[in-house]
C-alpha atoms as a PDB file:
ATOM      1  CA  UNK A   1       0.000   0.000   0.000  1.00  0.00           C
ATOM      2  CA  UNK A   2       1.202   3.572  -0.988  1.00  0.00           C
ATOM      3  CA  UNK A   3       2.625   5.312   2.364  1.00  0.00           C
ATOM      4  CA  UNK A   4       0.376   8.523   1.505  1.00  0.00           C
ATOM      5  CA  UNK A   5      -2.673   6.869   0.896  1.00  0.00           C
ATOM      6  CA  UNK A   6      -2.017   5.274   3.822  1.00  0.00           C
ATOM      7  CA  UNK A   7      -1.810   8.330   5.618  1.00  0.00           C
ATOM      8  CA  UNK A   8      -5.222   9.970   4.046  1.00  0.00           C
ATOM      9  CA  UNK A   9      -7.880  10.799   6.524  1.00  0.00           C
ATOM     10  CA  UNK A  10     -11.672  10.738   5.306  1.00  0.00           C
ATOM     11  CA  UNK A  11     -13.942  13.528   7.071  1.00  0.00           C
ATOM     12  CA  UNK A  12     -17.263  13.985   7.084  1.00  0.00           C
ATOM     13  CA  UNK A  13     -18.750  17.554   7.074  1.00  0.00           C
ATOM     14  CA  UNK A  14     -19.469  18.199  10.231  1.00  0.00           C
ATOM     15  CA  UNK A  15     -16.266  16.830  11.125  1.00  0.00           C
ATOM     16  CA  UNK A  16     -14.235  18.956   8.864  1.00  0.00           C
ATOM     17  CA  UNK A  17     -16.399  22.365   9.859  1.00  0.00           C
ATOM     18  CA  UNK A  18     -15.459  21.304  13.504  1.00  0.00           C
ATOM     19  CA  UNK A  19     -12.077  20.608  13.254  1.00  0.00           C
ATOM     20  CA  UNK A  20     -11.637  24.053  11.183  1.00  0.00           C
ATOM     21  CA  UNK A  21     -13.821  26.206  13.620  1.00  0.00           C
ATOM     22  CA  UNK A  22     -11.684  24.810  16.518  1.00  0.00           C
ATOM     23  CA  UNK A  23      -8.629  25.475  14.485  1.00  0.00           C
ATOM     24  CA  UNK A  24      -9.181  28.837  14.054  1.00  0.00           C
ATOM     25  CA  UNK A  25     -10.172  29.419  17.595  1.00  0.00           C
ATOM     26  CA  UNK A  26      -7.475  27.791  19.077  1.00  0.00           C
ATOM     27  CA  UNK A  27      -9.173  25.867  21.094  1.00  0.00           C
ATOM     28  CA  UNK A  28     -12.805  25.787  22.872  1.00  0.00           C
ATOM     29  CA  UNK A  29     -15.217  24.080  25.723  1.00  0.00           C
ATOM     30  CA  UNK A  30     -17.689  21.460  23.781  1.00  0.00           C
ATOM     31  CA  UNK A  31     -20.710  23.463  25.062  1.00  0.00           C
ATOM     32  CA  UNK A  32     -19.460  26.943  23.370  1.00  0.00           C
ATOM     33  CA  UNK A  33     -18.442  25.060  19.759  1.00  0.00           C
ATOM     34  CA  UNK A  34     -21.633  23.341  19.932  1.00  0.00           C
ATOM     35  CA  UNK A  35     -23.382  26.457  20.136  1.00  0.00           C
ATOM     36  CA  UNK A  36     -21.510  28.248  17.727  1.00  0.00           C
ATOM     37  CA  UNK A  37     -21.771  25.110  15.135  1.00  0.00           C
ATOM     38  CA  UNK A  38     -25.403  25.353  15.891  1.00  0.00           C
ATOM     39  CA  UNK A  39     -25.566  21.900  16.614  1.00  0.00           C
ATOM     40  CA  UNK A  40     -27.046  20.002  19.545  1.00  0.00           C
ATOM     41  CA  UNK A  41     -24.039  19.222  22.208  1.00  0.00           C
ATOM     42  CA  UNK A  42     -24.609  15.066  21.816  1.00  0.00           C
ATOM     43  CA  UNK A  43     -23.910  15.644  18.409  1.00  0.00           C
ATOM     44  CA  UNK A  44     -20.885  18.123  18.705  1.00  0.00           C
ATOM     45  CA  UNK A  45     -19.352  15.237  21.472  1.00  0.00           C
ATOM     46  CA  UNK A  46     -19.663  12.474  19.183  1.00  0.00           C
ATOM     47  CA  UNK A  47     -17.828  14.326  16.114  1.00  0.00           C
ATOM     48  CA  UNK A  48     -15.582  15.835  18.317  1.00  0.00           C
ATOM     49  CA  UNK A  49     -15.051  11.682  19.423  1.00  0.00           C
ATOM     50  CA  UNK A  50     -14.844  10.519  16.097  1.00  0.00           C
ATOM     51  CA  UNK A  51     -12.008  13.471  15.204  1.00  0.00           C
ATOM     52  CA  UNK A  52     -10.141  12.256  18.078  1.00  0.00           C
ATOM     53  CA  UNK A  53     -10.421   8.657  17.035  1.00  0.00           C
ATOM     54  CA  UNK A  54      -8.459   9.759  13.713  1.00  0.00           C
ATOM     55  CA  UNK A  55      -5.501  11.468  16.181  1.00  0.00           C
ATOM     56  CA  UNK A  56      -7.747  14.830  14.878  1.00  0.00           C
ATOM     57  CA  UNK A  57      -8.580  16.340  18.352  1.00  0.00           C
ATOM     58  CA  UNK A  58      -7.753  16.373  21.976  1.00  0.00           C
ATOM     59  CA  UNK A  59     -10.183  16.416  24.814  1.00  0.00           C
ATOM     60  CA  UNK A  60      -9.614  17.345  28.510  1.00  0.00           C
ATOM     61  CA  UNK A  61     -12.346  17.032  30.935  1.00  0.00           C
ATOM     62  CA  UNK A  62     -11.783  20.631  32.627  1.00  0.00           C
ATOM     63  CA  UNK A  63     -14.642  21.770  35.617  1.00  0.00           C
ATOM     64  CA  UNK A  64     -17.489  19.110  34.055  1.00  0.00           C
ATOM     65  CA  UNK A  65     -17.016  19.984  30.875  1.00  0.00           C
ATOM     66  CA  UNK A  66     -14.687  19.034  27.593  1.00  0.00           C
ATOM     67  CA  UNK A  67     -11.637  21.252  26.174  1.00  0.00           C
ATOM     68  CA  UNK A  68     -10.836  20.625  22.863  1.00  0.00           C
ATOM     69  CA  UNK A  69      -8.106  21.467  20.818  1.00  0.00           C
ATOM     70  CA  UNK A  70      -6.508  20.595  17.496  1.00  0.00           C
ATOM     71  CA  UNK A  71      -3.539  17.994  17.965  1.00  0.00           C
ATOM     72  CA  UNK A  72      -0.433  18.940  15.743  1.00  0.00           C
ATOM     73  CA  UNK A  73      -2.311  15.971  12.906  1.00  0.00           C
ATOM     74  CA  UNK A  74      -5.519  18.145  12.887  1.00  0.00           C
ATOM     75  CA  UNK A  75      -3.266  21.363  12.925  1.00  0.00           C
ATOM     76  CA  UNK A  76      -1.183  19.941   9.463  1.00  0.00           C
ATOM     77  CA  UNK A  77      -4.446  18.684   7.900  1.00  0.00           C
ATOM     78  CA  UNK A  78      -6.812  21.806   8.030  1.00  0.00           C
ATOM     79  CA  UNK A  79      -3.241  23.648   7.105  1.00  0.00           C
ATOM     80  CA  UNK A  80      -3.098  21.553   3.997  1.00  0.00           C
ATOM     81  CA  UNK A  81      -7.002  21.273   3.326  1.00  0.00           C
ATOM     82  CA  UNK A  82      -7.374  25.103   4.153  1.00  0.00           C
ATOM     83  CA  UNK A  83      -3.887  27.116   3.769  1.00  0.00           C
ATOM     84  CA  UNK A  84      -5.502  30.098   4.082  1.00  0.00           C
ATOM     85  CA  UNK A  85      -6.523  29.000   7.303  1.00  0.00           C
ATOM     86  CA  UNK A  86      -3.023  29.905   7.940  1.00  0.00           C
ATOM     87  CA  UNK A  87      -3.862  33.511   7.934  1.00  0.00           C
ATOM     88  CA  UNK A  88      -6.367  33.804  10.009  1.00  0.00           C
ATOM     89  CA  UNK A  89      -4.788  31.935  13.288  1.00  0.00           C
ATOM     90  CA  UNK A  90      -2.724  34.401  15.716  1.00  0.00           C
END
């Protein structure tokens, strides 16, 4: 099997959207991306689950709720899907 295939990640919509919006924020509590996304919490949790599955996103149980931040994987990939995205961070 080619290496870089190998190393493709698949995302779904939702997943992508999250993983850019936390991206560009740096970083965020699941009930605040939720409500940004516009999405109900469950379903922010279980894409933000999935995304950490794929080595996408880190979670931290902070004060009974989740952090969430891009791991250096998710940073790369939204840099290479998005390299504007570049801009827009810091």
């Amino acid at each position: 099997m080619n290496k870089a295939y190998a190393n493709e990640i698949s995302l779904t919509t939702n997943e992508a959207l999250v993983l850019q919006q936390v991206y560009e924020d740096g970083g965020d509590d699941a009930a605040t991306l939720a409500a940004q996304m516009g999405m109900p919490r469950r379903t922010a949790m279980n894409v933000l689950a999935d995304l950490r599955h794929k080595g996408l996103m880190a979670i931290d149980q902070a004060y009974g709720d989740a952090w969430v931040r891009p791991t250096t994987r998710g940073k790369r990939l939204v840099q290479r899907i998005w390299p504007e995205a570049q801009a827009i961070v810091y």
